[in-house]
Protein backbone atom coordinates (compact mmCIF):
# COMPACT_ATOMS: atom_id res chain seq x y z
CA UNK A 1 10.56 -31.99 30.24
CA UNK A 2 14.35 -30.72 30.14
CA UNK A 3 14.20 -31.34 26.83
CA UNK A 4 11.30 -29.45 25.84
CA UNK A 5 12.42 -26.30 27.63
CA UNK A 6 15.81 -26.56 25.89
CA UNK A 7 14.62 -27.27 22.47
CA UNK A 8 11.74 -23.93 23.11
CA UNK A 9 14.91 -22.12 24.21
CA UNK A 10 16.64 -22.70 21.27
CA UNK A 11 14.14 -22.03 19.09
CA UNK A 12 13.42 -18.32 20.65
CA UNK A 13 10.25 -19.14 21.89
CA UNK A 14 11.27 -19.40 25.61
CA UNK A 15 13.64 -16.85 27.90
CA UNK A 16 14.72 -17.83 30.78
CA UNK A 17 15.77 -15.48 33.47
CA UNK A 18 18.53 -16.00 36.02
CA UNK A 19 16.78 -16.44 39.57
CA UNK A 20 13.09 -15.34 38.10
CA UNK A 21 12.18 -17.81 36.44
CA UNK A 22 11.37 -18.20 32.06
CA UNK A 23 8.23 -16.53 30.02
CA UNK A 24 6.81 -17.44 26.41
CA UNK A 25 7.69 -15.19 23.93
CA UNK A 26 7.51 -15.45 20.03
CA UNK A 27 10.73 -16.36 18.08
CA UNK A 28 12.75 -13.67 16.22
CA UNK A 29 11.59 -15.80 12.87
CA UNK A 30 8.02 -14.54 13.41
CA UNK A 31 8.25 -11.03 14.76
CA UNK A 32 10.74 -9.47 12.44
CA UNK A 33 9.01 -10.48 9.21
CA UNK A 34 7.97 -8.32 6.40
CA UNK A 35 4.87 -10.67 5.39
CA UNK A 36 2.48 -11.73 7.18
CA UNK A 37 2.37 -15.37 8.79
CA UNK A 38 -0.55 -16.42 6.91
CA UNK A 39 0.90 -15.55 3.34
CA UNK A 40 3.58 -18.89 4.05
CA UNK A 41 1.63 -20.60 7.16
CA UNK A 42 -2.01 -20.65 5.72
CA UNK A 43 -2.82 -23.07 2.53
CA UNK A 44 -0.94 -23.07 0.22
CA UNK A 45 0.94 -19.67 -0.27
CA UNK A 46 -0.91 -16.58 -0.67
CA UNK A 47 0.63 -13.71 -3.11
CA UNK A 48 -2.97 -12.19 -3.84
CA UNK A 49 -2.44 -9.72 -1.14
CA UNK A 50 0.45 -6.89 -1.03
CA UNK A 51 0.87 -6.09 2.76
CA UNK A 52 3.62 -5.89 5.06
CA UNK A 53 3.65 -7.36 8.76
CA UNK A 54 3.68 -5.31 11.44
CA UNK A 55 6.85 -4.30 12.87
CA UNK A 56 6.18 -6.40 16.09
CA UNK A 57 8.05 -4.52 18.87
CA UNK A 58 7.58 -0.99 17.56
CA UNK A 59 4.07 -1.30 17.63
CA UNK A 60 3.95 -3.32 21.16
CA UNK A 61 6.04 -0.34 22.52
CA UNK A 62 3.59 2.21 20.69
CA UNK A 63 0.62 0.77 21.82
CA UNK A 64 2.11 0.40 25.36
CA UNK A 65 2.45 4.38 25.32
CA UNK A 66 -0.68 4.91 23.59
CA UNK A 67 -2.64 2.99 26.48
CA UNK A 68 -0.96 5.09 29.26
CA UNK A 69 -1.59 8.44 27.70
CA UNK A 70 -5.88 7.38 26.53
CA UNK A 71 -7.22 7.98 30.20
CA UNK A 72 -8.06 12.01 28.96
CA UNK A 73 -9.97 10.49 26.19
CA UNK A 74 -12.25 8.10 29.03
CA UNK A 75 -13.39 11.60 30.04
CA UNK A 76 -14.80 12.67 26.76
CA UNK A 77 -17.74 10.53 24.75
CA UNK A 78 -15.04 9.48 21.93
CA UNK A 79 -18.30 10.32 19.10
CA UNK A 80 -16.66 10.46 15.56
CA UNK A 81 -15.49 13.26 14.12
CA UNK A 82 -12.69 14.68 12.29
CA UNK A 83 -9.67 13.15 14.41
CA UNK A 84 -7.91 13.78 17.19
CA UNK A 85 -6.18 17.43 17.28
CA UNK A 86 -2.44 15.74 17.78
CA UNK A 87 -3.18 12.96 15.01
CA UNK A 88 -4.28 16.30 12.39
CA UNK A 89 -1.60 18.05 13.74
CA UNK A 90 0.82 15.81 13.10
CA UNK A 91 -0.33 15.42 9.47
CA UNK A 92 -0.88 18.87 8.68
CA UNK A 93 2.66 18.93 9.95
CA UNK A 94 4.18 15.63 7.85
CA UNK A 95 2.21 17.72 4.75
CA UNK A 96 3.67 20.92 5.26
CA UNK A 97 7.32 19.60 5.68
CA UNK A 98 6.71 17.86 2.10
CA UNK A 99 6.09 21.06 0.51
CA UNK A 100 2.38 21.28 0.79
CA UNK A 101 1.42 24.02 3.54
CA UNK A 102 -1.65 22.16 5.56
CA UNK A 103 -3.45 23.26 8.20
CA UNK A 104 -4.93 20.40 10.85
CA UNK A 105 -8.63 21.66 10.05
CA UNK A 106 -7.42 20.46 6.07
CA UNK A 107 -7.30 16.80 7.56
CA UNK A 108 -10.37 13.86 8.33
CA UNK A 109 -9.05 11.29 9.76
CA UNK A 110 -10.41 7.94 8.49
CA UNK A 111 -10.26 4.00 9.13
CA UNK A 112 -7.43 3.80 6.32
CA UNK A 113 -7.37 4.94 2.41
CA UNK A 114 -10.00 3.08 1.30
CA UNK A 115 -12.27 4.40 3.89
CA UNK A 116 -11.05 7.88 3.15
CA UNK A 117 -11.64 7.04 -0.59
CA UNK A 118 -15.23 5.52 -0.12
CA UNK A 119 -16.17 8.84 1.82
CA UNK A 120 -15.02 10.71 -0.88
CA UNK A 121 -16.30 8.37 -3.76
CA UNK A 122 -19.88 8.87 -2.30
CA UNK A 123 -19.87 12.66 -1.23
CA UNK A 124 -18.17 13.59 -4.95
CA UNK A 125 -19.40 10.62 -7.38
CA UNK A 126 -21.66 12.56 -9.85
CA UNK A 127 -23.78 10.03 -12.05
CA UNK A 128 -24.35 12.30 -15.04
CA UNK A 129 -20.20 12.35 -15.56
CA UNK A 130 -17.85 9.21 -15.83
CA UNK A 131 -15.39 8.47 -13.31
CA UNK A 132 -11.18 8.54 -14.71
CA UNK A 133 -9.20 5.56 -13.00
CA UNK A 134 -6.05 4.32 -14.69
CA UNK A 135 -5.56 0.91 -15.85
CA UNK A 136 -4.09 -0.96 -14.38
CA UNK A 137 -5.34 0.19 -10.83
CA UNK A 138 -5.82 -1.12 -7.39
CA UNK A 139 -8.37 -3.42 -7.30
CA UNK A 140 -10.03 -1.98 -4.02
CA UNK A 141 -10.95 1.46 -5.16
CA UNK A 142 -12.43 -0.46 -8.75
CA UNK A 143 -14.64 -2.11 -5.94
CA UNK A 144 -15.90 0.99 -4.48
CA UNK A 145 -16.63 2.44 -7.87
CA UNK A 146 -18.21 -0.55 -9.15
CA UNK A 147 -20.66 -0.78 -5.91
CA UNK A 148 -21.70 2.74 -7.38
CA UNK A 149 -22.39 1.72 -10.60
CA UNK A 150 -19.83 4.28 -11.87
CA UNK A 151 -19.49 4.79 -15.42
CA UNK A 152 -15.43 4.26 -15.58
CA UNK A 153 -13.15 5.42 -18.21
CA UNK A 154 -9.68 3.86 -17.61
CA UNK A 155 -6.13 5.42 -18.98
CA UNK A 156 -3.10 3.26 -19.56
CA UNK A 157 -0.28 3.16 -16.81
CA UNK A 158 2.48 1.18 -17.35
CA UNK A 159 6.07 0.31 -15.85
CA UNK A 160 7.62 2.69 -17.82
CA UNK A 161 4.41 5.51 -16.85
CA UNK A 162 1.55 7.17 -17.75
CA UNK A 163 0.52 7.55 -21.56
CA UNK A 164 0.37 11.74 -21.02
CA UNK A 165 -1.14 12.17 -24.61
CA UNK A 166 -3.57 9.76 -23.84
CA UNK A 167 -4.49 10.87 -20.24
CA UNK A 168 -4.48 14.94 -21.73
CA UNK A 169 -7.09 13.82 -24.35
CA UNK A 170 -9.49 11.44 -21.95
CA UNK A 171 -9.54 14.61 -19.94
CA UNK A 172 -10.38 17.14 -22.48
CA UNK A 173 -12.93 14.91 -24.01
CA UNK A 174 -14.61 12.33 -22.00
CA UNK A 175 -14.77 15.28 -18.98
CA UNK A 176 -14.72 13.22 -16.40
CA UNK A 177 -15.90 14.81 -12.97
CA UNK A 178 -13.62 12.32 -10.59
CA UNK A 179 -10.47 10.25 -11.08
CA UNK A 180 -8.73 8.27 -8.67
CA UNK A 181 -4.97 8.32 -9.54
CA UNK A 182 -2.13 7.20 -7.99
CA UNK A 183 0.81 9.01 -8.63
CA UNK A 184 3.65 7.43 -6.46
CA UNK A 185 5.28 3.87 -6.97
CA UNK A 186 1.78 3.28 -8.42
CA UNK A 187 0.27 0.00 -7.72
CA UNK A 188 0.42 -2.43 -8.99
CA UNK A 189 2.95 -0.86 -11.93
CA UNK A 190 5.46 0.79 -9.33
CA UNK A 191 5.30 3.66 -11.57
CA UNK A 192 6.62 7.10 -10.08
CA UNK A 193 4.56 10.32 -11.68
CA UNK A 194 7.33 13.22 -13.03
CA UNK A 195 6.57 16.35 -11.29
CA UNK A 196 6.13 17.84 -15.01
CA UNK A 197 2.99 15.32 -15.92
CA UNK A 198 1.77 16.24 -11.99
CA UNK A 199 1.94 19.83 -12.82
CA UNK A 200 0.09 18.89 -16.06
CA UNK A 201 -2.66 16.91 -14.96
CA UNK A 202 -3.71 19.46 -12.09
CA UNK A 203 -4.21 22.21 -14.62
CA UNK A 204 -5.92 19.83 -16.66
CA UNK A 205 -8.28 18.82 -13.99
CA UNK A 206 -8.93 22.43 -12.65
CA UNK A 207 -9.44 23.60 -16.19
CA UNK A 208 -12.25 21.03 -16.84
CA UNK A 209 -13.53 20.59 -13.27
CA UNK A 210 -12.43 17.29 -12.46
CA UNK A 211 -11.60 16.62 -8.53
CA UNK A 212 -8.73 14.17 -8.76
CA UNK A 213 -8.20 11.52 -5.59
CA UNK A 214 -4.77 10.64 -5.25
CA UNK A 215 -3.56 8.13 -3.11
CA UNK A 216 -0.31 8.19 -1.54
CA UNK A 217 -0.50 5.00 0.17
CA UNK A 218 2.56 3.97 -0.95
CA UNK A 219 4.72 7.32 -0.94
CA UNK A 220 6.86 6.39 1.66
CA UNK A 221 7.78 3.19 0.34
CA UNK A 222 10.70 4.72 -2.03
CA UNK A 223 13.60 2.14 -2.32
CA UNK A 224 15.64 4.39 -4.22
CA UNK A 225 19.41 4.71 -2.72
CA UNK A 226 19.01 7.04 -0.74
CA UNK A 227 15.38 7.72 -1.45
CA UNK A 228 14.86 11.72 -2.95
CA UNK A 229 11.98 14.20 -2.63
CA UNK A 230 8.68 13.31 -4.26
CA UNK A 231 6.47 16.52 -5.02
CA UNK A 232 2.80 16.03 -4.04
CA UNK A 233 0.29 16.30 -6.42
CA UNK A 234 -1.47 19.80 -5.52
CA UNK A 235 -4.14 22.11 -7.32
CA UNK A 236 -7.55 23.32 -5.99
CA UNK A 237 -9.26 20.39 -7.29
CA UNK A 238 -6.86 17.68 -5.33
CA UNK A 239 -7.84 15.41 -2.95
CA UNK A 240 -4.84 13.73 -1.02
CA UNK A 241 -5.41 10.50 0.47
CA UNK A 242 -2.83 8.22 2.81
CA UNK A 243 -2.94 5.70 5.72
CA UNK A 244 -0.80 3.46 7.93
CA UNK A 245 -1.22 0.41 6.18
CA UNK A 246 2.32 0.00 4.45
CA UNK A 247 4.47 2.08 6.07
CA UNK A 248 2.95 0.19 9.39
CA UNK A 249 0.56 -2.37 9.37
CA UNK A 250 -2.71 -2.88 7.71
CA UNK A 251 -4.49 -4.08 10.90
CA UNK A 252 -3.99 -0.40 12.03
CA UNK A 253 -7.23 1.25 10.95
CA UNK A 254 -5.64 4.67 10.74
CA UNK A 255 -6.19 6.70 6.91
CA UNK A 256 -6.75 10.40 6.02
CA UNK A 257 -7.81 12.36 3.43
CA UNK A 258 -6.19 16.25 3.03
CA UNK A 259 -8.50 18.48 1.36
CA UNK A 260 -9.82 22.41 1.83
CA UNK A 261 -11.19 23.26 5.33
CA UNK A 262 -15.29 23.37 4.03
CA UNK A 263 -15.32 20.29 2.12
CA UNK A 264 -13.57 18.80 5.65
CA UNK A 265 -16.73 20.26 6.91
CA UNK A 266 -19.23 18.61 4.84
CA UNK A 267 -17.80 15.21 4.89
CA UNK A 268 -18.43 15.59 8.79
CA UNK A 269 -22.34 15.80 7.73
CA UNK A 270 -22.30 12.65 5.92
CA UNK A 271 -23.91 9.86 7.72
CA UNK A 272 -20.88 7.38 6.00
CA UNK A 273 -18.41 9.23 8.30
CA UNK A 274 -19.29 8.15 11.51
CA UNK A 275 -19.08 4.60 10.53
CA UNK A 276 -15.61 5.20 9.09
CA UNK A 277 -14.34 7.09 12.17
CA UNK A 278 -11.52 5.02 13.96
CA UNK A 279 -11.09 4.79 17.33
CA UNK A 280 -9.29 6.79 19.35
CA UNK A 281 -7.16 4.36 20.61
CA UNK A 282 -5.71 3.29 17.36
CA UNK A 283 -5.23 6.82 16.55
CA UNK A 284 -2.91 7.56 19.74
CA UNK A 285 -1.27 4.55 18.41
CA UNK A 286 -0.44 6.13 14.98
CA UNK A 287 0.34 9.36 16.86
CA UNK A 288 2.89 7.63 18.43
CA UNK A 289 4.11 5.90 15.27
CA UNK A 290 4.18 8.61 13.09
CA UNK A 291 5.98 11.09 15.59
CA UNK A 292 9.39 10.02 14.42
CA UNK A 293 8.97 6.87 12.13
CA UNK A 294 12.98 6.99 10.48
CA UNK A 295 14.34 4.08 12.52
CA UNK A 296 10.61 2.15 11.27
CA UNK A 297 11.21 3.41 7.83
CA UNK A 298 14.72 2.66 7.10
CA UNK A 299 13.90 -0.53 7.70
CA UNK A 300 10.97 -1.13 6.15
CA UNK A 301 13.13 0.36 3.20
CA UNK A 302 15.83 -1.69 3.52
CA UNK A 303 14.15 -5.36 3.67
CA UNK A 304 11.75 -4.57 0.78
CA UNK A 305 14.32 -3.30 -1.16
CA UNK A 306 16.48 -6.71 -0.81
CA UNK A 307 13.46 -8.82 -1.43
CA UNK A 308 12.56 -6.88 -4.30
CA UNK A 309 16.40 -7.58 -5.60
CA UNK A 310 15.93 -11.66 -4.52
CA UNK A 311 13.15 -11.87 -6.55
CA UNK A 312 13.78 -9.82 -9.11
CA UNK A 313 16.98 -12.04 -9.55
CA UNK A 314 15.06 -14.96 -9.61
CA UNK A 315 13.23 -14.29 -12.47
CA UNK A 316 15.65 -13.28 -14.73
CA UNK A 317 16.78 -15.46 -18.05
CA UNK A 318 13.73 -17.79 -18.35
CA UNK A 319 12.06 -16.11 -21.24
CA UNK A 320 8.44 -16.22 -19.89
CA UNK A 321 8.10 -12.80 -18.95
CA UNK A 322 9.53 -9.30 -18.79
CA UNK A 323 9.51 -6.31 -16.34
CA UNK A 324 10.60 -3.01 -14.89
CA UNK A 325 12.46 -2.84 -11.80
CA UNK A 326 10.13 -0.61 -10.28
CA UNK A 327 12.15 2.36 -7.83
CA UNK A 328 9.27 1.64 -5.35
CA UNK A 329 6.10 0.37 -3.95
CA UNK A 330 5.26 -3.65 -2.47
CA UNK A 331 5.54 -5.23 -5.85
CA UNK A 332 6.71 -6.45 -10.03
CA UNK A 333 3.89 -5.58 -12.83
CA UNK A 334 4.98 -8.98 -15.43
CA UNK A 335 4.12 -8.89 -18.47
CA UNK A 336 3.68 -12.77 -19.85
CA UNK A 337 5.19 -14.43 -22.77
CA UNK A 338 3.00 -17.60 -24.14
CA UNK A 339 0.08 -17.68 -21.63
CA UNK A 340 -2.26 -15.75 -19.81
CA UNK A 341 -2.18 -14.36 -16.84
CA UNK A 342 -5.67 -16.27 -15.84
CA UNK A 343 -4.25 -19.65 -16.61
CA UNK A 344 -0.44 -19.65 -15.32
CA UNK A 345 -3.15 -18.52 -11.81
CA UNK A 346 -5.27 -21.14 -12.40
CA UNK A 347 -2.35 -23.76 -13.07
CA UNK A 348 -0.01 -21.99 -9.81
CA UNK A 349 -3.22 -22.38 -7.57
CA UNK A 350 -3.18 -26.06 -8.35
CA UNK A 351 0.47 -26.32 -6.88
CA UNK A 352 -0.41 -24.35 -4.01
CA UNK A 353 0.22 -20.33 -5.00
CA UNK A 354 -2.48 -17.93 -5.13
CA UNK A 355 -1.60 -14.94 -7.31
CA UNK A 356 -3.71 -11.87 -8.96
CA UNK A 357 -3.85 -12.37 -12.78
CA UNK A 358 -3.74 -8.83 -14.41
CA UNK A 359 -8.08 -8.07 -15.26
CA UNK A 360 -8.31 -8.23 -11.40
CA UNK A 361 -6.59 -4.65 -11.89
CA UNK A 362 -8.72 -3.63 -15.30
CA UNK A 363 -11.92 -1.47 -15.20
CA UNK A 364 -12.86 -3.77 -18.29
CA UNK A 365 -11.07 -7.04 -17.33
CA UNK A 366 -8.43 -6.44 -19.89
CA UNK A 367 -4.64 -6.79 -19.12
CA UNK A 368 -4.72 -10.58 -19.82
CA UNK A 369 -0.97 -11.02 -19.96
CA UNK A 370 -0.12 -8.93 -16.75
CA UNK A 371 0.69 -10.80 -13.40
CA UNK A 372 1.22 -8.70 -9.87
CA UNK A 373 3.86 -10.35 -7.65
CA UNK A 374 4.08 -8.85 -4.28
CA UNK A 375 8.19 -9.23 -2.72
CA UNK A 376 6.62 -8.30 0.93
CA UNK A 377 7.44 -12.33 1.54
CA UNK A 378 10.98 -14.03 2.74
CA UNK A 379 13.59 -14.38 0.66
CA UNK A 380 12.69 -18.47 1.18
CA UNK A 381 9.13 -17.40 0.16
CA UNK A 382 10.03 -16.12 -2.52
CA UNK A 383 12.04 -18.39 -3.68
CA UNK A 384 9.68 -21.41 -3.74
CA UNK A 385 7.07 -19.07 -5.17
CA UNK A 386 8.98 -18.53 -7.98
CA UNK A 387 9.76 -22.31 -8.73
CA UNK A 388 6.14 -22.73 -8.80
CA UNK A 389 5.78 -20.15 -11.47
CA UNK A 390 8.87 -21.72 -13.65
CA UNK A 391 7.19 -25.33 -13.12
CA UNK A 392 10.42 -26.72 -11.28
CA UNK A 393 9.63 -30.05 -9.20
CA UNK A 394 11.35 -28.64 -6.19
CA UNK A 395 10.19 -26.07 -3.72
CA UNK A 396 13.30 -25.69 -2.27
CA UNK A 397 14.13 -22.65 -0.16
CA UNK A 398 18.07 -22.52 -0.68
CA UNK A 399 19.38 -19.10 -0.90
CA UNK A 400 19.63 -17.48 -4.24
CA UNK A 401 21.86 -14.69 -5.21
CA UNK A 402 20.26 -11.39 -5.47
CA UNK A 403 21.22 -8.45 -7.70
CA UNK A 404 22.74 -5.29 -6.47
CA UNK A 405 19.85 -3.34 -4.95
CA UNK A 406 21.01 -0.32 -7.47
CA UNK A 407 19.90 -2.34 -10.73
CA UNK A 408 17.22 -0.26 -12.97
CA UNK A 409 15.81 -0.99 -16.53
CA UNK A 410 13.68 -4.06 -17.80
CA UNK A 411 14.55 -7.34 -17.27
């Protein structure tokens, strides 16, 4: 028995306290990960997902203070609607300190971006006019559209950015009345829009009456050193949509959309809002979150930009692929040399490694020799990831050096 509480000492999962006795608490090893457990703990390993972990005791401590402040909202019914005032407020705030003047009656709060997004897709979809996504894009939002029997007309994005000749003239001649667009550290490219193409593509889409979505999911995930200002994409027509699931955690049900004060209005009327409404409780938690999230950031920041550099080192020299060291975002666009994205998946998922194989990203299952890698994993993670891909023998989860975190260009 002395043994057993020694070796759960020394392994983090038991504190003892001087004259009070010991409690069960999870190891350091869990709670300060930036993947979750299951992507290393489930079977196999699972790279088909780009999400972070929760940052364990930031959120324990959030929720603690959320809990104590909820019993004003026991007094009211808690039916959906637009938010609560502090959660808008804060927004509207967060918005207007970015250079985009928002008011809290500009802001619906939703149960994350692709709630926000399916609202939107519904209330704005127009079946007599095709629907703009880029391509690649995330996979999610292809869903939505897809459910909807959209008539999609994709536009090339790659590592290196958007094809603006190509975008201008799919605009000026296919007239699409939506497109979803994601302008910073796209996914899964990592792409970051110049404010001159934003500019650009606003006056395009107000000139031809296009509403453009664009999701900032990623926007605060900049792992630039330091990180620098990123406009927002504005214009009349401009939807903006965000959430808490990579800055925080994607179990937090917490998105919003920013938009003009009526169309906030008539998304209220839709019957689909009130079953994308989160509850309050989880919004008091991202209230509490969001207040002053730089400690939360900076790290965030910091680990993904090291395991970006670990596994961006890892890759280089064998010849089997190429990429762009993207300046943000969760993850590497490859580009395959010899094989297909579908079978090096296929072959990887035999040894263990689920991965996304590039037409999972394609409104017409194109993009055959493009591979999404997530670096939200361990270093160790990583690493035996990576000699699955390169078809070594050994898994082994020895350290490997990384590359200065300032390193740009293709590999």
């Amino acid at each position: 028995m002395v043994t057993t509480l020694a070796a759960l000492r020394d392994t983090g999962w038991l504190r003892t306290h001087h004259g009070s006795g010991s409690d069960i608490r999870l190891p350091p090893e869990i709670t300060e990960r930036t993947a979750p457990w299951s992507v290393d703990h489930g079977d196999g390993l699972d790279f088909t997902r780009a999400m972070p972990a929760a940052p364990h005791a930031a959120y324990l401590a959030a929720a603690r203070r959320a809990v104590e402040r909820s019993a004003s909202l026991l007094m009211d019914s808690a039916e959906p609607d637009a938010g609560l005032p502090q959660l808008r407020e804060l927004l509207a705030d967060r918005y207007t300190r970015e250079g985009l003047p928002t008011r809290p009656d500009q802001i619906l709060v939703t149960s994350g971006a692709r709630a926000a997004f399916t609202l939107l897709a519904d209330h704005l979809h127009d079946r007599s006019r095709p629907v703009l996504v880029e391509s690649p894009t995330y996979q999610g939002a292809l869903a939505v559209l897809r459910r909807r029997r959209a008539r999609l007309t994709a536009s090339p994005v790659t590592s290196d950015g958007w094809d603006q000749d190509r975008l201008s003239h799919t605009i000026s001649t296919v007239r699409p009345g939506l497109a979803y667009l994601t302008p910073d550290f796209h996914n899964p490219t990592g792409a970051l829009m110049p404010a001159a193409l934003r500019n650009h593509v606003s006056e395009l889409a107000a000139r031809h009456d296009m509403t453009i979505i664009a999701d900032e999911t990623l926007r605060d995930l900049d792992l630039r050193t330091p990180p620098e200002p990123v406009p927002h994409l504005t214009g009349s027509t401009v939807v903006s949509i965000g959430s808490t699931s990579k800055l925080i955690w994607g179990g937090l049900r917490v998105g919003w959309l920013r938009t003009h004060a009526a169309r906030v209005r008539e998304l209220l009327h839709n019957p689909l809002q009130a079953r994308l409404a989160p509850p309050p409780l989880e919004q008091l938690i991202a209230c509490e979150l969001l207040t002053d999230p730089q400690d939360l950031l900076r790290d965030r920041r910091d680990r993904l930009r090291a395991q970006r550099d670990h596994l961006a080192a890892l890759l280089e020299g064998t010849g089997e692929w190429s990429f762009t060291l993207p300046a943000g975002g969760l993850c590497l666009w490859l580009r395959l040399h010899g094989t297909t994205a579908t079978a090096l998946a296929t072959r990887a998922a035999g040894q263990g490694l689920k991965l996304s194989p590039g037409p999972v990203f394609s409104a017409d299952r194109t993009l055959t020799h493009y591979l999404r890698l997530p670096y939200t994993a361990t270093p160790e993670t990583l690493t035996r990831a990576v000699s699955v891909l390169t078809g070594q023998e050994t898994t082994s989860c020895d350290s490997t050096p990384v590359r200065p975190s300032g390193t740009r260009g293709k590999v």
